[in-house]
Protein backbone atom coordinates (compact mmCIF):
# COMPACT_ATOMS: atom_id res chain seq x y z
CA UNK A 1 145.07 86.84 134.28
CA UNK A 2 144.23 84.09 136.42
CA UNK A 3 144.34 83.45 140.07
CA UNK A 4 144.02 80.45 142.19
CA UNK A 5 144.05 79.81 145.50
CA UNK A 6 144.77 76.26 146.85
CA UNK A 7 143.51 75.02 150.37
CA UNK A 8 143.03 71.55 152.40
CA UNK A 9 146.61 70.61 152.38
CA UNK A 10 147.88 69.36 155.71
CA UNK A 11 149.14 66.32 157.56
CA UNK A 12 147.58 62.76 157.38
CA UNK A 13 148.46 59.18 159.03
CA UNK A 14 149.18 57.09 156.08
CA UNK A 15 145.78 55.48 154.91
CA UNK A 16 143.72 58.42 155.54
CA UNK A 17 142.49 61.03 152.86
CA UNK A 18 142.15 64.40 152.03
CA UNK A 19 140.70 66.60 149.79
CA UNK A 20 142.23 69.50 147.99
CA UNK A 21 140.80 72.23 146.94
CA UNK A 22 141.69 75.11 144.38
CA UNK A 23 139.46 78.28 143.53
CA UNK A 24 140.23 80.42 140.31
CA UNK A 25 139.57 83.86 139.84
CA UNK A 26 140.35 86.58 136.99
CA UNK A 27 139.38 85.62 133.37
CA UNK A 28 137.97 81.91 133.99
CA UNK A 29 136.01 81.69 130.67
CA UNK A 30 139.80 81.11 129.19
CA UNK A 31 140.72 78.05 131.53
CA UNK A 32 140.47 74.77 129.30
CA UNK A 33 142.22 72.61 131.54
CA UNK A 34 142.81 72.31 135.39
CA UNK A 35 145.23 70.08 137.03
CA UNK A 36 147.01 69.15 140.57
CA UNK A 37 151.11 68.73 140.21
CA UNK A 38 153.35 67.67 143.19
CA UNK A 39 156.98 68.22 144.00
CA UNK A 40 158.45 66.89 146.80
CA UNK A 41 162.15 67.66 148.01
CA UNK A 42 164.67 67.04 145.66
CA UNK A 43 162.52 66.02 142.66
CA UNK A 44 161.15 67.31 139.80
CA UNK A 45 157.50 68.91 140.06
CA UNK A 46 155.12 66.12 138.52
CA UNK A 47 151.63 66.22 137.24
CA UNK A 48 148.95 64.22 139.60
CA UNK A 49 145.61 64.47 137.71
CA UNK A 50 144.00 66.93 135.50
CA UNK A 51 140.49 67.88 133.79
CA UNK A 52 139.46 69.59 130.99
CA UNK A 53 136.28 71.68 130.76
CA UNK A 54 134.66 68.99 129.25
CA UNK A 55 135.12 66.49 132.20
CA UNK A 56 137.74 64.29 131.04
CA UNK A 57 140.57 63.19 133.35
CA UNK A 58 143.78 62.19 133.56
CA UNK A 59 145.70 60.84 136.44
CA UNK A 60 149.56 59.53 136.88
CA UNK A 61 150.17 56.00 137.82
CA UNK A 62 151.05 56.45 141.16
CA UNK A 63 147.76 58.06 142.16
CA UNK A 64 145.28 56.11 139.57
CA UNK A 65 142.75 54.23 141.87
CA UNK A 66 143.35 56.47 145.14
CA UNK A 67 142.39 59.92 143.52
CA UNK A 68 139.44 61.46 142.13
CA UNK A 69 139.90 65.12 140.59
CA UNK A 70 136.50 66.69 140.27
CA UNK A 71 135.08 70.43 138.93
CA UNK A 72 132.74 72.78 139.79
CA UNK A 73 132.51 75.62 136.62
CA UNK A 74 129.90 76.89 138.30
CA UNK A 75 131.96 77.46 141.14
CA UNK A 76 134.88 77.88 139.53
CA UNK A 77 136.73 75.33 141.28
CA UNK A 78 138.62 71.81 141.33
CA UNK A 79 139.46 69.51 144.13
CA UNK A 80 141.17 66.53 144.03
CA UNK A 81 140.39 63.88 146.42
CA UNK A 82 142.94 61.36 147.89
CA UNK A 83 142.32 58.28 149.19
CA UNK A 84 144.78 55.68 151.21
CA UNK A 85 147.35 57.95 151.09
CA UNK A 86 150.96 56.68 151.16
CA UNK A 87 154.34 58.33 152.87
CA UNK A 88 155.57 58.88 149.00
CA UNK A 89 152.59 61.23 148.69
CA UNK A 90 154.28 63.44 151.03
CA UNK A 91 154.52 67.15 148.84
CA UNK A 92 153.63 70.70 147.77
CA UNK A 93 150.85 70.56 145.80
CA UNK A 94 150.29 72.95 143.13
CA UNK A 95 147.07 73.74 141.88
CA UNK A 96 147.45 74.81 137.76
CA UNK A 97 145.15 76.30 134.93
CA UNK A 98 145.75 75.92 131.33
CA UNK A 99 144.10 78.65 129.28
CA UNK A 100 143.18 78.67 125.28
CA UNK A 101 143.58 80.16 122.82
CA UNK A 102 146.79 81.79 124.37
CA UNK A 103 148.51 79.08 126.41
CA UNK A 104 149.00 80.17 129.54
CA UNK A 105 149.78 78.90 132.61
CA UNK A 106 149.01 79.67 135.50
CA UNK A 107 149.83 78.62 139.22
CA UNK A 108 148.68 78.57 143.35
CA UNK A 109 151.38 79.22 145.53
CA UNK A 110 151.02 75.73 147.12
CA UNK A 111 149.91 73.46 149.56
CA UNK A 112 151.37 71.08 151.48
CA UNK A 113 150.66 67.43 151.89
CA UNK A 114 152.41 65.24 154.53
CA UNK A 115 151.57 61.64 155.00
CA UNK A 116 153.09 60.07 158.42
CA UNK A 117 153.74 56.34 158.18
């Protein structure tokens, strides 16, 4: 099992930044990949960025240039970092782990974002 525990969500003037952060706990050695998804009322939940143990990142179009997803292992931890953040950012964001071999996922219960034009 796996626990996270998101935090730094919050409200934000559009152009201003936050930073996100998510904790794990439980059997961390398993977690191969660690990621931030969205979902904002009435849509689908969406990935923003993820990293794999190895460092490498991935980020959706929308956020490319204005986020930076970073991770401690020796803290067991991810953040993600956004930058001139826009009205459309405006959603829960879910912290996720990926574990291997046996595919698991695993969630945070949340945290929410809201950008004020």
């Amino acid at each position: 099992q796996v626990q996270l525990v998101e935090s730094g969500g919050g409200l934000v003037q559009a152009g201003g930044s936050l930073r996100l952060s998510c904790a794990a706990s439980g059997i961390i050695f398993s977690i191969n990949v660690m990621g931030w998804y969205r979902q904002a009322p009435g849509k689908q939940r969406e990935l923003v960025a993820s990293i794999t143990r190895g460092g490498s990142r991935n980020y959706a179009d929308s956020v490319k240039g204005r986020s930076t997803i970073s991770r401690d292992n020796a803290k067991n931890t991810v953040y993600l970092q956004m930058n001139s953040l826009k009205p459309e950012d405006t959603a829960v964001y879910y912290c996720n782990a990926y574990t291997y071999p046996t595919g698991n996922d695993y969630w945070g219960q949340g945290t929410q974002v809201t950008v004020s034009s």
